[in-house]
Each structure stands twice: as C-alpha cells, then as structure tokens.
PDB file of N, CA and C in Angstrom:
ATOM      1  N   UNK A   1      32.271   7.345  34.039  1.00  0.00           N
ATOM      2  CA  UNK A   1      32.950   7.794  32.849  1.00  0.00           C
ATOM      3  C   UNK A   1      33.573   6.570  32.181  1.00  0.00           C
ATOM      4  N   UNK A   2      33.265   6.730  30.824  1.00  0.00           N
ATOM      5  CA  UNK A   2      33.725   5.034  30.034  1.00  0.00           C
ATOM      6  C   UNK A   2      34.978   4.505  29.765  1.00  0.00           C
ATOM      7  N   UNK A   3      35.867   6.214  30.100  1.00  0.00           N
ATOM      8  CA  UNK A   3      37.765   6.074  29.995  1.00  0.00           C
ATOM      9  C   UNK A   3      37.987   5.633  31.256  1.00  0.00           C
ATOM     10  N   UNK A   4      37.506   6.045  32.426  1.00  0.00           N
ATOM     11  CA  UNK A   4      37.979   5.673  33.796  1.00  0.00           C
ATOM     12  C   UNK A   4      37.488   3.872  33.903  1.00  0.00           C
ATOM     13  N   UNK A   5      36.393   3.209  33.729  1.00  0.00           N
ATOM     14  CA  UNK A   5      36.077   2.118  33.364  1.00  0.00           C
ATOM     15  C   UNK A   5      36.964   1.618  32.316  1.00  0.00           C
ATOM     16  N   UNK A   6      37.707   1.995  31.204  1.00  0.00           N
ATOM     17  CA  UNK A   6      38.390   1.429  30.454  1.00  0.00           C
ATOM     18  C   UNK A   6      40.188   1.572  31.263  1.00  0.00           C
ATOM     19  N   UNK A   7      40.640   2.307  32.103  1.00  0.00           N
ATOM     20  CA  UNK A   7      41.842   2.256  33.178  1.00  0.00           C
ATOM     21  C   UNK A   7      41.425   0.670  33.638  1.00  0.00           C
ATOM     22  N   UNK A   8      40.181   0.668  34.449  1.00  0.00           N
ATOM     23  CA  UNK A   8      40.196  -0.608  35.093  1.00  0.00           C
ATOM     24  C   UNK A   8      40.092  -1.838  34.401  1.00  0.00           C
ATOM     25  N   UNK A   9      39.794  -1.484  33.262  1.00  0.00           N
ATOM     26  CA  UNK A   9      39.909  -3.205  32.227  1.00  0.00           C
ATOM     27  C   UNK A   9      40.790  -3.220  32.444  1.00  0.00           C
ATOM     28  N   UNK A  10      41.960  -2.727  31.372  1.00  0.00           N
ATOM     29  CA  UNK A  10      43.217  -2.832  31.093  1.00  0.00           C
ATOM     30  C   UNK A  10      44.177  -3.085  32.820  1.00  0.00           C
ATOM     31  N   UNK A  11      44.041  -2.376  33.786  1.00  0.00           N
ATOM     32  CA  UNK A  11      45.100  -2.570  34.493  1.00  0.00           C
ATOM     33  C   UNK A  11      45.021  -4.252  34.840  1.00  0.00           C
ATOM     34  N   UNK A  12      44.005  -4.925  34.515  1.00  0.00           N
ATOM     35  CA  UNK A  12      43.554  -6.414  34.820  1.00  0.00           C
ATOM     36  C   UNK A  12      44.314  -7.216  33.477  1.00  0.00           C
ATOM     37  N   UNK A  13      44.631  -6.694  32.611  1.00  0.00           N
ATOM     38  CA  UNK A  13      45.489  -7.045  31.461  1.00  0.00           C
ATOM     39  C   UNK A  13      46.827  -7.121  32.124  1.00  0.00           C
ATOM     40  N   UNK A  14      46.865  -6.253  32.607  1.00  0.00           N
ATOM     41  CA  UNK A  14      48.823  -6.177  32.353  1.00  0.00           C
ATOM     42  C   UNK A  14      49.473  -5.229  31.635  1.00  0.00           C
ATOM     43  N   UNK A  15      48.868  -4.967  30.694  1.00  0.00           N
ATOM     44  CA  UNK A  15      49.829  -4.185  29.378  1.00  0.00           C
ATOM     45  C   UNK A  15      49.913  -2.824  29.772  1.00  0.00           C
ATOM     46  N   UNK A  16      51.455  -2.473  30.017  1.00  0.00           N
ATOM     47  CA  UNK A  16      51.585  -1.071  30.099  1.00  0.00           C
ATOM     48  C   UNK A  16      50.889   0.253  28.820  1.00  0.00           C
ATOM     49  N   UNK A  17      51.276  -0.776  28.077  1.00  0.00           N
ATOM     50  CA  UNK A  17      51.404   0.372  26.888  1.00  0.00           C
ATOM     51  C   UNK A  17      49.280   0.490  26.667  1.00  0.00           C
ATOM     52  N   UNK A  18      48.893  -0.454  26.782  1.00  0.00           N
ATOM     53  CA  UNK A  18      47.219  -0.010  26.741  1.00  0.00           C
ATOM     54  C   UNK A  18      47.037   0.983  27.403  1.00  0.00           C
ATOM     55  N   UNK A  19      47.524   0.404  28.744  1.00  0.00           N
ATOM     56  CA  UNK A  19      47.285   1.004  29.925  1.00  0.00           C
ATOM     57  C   UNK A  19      47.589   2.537  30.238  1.00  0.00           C
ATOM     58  N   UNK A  20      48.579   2.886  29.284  1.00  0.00           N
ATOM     59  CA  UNK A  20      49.328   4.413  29.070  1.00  0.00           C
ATOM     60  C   UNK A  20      48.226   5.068  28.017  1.00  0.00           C
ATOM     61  N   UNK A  21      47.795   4.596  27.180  1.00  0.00           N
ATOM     62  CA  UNK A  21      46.509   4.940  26.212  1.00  0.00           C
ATOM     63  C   UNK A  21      45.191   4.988  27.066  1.00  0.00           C
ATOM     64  N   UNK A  22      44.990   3.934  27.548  1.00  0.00           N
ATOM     65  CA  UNK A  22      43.698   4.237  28.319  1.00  0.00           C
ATOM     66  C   UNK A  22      44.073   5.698  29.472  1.00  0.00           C
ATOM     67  N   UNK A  23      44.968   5.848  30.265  1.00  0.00           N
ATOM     68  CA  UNK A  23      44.976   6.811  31.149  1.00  0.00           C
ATOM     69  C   UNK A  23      44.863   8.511  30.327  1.00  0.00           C
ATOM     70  N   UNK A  24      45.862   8.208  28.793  1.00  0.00           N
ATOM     71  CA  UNK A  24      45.812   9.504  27.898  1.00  0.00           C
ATOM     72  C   UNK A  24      44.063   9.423  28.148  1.00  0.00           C
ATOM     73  N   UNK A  25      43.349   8.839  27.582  1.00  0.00           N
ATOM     74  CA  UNK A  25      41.991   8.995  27.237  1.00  0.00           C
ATOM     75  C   UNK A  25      41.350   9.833  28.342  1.00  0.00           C
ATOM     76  N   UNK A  26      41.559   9.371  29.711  1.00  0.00           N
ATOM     77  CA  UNK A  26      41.115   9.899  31.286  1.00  0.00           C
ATOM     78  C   UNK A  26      41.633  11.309  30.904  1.00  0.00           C
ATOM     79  N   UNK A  27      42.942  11.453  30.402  1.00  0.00           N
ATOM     80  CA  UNK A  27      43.466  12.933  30.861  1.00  0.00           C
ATOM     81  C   UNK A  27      42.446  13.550  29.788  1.00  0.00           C
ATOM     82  N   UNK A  28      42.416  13.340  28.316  1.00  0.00           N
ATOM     83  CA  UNK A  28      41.779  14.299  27.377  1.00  0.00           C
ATOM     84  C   UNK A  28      40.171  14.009  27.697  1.00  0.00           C
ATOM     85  N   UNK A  29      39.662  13.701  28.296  1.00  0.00           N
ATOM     86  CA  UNK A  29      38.105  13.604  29.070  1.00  0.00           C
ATOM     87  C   UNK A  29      37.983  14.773  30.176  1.00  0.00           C
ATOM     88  N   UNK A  30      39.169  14.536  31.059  1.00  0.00           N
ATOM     89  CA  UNK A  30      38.852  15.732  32.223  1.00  0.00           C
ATOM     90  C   UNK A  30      39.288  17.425  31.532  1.00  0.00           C
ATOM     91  N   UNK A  31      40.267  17.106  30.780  1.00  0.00           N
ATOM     92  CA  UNK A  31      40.466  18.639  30.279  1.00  0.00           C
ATOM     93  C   UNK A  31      39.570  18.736  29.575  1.00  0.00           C
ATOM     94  N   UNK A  32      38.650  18.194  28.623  1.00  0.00           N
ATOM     95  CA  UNK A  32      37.791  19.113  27.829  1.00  0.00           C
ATOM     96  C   UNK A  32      36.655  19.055  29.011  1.00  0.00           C
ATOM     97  N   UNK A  33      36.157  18.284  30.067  1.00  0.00           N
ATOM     98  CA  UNK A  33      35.337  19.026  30.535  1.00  0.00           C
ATOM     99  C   UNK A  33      35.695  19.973  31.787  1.00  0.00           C
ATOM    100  N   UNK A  34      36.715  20.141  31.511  1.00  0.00           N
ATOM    101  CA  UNK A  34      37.298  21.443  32.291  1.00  0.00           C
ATOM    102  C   UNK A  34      38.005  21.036  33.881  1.00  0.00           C
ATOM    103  N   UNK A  35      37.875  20.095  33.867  1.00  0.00           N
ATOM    104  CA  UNK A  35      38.469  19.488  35.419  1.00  0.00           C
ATOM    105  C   UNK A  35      39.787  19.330  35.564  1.00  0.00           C
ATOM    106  N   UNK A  36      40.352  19.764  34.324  1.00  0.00           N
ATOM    107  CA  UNK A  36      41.839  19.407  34.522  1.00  0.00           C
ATOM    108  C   UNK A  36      42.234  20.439  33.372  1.00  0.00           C
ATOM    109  N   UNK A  37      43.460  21.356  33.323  1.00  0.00           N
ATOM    110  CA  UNK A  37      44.164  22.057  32.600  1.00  0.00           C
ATOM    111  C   UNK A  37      43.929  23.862  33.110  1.00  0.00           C
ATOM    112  N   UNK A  38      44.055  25.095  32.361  1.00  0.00           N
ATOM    113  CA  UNK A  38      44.022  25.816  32.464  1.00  0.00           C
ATOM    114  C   UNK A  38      43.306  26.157  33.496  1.00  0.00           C
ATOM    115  N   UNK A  39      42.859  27.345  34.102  1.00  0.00           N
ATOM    116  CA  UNK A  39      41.632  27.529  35.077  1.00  0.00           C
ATOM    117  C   UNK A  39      40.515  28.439  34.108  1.00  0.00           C
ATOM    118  N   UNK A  40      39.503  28.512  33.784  1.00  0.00           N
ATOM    119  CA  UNK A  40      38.493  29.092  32.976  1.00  0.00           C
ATOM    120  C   UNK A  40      37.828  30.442  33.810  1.00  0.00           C
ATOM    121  N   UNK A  41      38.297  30.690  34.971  1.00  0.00           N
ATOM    122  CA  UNK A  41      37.068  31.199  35.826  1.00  0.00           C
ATOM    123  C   UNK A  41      37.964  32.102  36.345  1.00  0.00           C
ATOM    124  N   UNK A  42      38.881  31.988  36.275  1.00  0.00           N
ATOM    125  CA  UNK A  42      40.076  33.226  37.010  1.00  0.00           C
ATOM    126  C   UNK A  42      39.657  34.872  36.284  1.00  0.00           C
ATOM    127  N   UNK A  43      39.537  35.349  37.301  1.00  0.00           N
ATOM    128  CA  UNK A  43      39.023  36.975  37.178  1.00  0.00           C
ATOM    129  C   UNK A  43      39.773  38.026  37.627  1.00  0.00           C
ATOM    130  N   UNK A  44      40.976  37.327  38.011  1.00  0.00           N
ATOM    131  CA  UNK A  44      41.853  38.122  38.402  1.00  0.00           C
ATOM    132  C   UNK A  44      41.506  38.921  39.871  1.00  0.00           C
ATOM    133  N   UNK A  45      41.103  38.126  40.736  1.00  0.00           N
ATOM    134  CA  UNK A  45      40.365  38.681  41.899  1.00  0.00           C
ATOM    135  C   UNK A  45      40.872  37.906  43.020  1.00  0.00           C
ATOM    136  N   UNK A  46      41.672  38.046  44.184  1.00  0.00           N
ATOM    137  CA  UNK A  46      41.992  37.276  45.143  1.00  0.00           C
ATOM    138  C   UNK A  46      40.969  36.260  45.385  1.00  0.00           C
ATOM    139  N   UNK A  47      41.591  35.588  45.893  1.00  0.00           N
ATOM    140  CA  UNK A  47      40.691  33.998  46.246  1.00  0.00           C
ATOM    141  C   UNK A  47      40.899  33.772  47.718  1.00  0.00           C
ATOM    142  N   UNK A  48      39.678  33.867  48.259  1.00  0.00           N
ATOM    143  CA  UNK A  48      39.645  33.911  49.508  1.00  0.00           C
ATOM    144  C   UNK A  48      39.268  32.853  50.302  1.00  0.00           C
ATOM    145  N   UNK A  49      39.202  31.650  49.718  1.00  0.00           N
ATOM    146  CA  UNK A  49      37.908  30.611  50.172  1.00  0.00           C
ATOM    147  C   UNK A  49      38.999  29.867  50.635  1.00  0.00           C
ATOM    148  N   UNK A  50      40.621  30.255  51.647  1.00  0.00           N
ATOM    149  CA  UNK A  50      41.182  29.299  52.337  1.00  0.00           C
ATOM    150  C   UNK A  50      41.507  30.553  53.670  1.00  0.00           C
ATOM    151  N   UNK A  51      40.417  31.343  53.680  1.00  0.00           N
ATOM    152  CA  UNK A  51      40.388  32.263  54.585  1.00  0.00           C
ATOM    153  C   UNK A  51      39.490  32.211  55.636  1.00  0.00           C
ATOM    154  N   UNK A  52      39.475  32.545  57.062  1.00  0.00           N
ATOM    155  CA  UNK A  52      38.562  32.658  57.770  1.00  0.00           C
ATOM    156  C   UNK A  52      37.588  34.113  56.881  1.00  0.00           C
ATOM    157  N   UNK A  53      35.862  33.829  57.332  1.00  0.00           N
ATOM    158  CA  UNK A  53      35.649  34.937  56.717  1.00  0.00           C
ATOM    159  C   UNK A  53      35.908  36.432  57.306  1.00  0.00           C
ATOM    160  N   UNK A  54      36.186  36.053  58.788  1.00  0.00           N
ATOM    161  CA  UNK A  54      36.830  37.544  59.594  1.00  0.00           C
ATOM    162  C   UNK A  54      37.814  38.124  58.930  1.00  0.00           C
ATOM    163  N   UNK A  55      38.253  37.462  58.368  1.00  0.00           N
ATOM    164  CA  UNK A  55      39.461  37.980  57.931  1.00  0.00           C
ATOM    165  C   UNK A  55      39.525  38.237  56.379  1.00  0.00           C
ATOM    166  N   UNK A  56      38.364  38.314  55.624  1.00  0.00           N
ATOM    167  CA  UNK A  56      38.293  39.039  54.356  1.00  0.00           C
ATOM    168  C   UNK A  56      37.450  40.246  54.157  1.00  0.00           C
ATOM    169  N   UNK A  57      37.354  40.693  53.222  1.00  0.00           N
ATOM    170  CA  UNK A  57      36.769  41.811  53.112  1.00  0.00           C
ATOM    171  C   UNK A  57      35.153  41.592  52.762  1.00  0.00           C
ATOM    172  N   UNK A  58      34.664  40.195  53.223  1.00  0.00           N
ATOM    173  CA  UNK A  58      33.312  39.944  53.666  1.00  0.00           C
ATOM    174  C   UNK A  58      33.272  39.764  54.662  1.00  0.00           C
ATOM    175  N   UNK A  59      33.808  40.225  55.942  1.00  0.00           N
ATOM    176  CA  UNK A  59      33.374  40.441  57.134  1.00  0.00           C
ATOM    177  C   UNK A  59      32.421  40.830  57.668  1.00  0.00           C
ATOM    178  N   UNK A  60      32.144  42.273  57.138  1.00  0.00           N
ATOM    179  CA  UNK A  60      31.033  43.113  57.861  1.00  0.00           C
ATOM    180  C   UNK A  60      29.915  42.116  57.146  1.00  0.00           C
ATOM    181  N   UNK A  61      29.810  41.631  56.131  1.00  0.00           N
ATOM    182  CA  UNK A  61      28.593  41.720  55.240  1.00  0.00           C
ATOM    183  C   UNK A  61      28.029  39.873  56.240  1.00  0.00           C
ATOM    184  N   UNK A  62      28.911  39.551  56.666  1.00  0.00           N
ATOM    185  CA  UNK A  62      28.740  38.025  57.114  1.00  0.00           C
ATOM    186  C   UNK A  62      28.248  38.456  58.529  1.00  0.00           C
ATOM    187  N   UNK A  63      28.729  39.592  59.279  1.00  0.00           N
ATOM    188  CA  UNK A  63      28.329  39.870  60.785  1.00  0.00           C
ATOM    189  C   UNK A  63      26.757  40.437  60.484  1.00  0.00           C
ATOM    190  N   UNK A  64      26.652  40.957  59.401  1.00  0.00           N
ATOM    191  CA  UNK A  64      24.898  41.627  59.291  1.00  0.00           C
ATOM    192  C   UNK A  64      24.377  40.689  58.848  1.00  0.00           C
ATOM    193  N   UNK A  65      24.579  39.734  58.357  1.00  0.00           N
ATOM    194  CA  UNK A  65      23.495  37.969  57.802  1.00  0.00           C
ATOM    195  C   UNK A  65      23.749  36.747  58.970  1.00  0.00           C
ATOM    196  N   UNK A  66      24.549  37.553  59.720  1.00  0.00           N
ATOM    197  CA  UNK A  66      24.731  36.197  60.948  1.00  0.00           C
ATOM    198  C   UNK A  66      23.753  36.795  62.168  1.00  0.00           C
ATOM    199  N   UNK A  67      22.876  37.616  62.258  1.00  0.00           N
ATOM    200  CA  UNK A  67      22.676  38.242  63.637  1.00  0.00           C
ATOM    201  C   UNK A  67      20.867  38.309  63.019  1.00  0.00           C
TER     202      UNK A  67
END
C-alpha cells in the first residue's frame, strides 16, 4: 500500500508533522477499504467464532460432518 510506504519515507525524515499526514493517509486507506471503522457485516446475530464449537448451537451439525 503506497500510504504505508509513504509512513516509512517520512519516519526517515524526522518531521512529525509529515509524519502525522502520512499516518492520516494510512487511516483514510483502511477505512474506505473497510479494515478500519464501523463493522459492515454485523447482522445482529451472536458471534460465536471465540467459542468452542461444543458449545454453540453448531454442535450437532459439526458431530454429523465429523463422523
């Protein structure tokens, strides 16, 4: 990415204040491609993916594709 390459010029400068412009640039790069800001994908549906799967309500469906 040509903003994250432009962080590393500048921090070889010195200059804060570039250096505060070049990082804005990084931030408005990842939010428009969605990597950073709001969440786009939220469905209003528990999020389970810091769960064992025994312990969600894909259990059964994981014991009939595991056997």
């Amino acid at each position: 990415m040509a903003a994250r390459r432009g962080v590393k010029a500048v921090k070889a400068s010195g200059d804060p204040g570039q250096l505060r412009l070049a990082r804005a640039s990084v931030q408005t790069t990842k939010v428009a491609l969605g990597e950073r800001g709001p969440v786009w994908w939220d469905d209003g549906n528990p999020d389970f993916n810091s769960y064992q799967v025994g312990n969600t309500p894909y259990a059964e469906w994981y014991l009939s594709i595991r056997h």
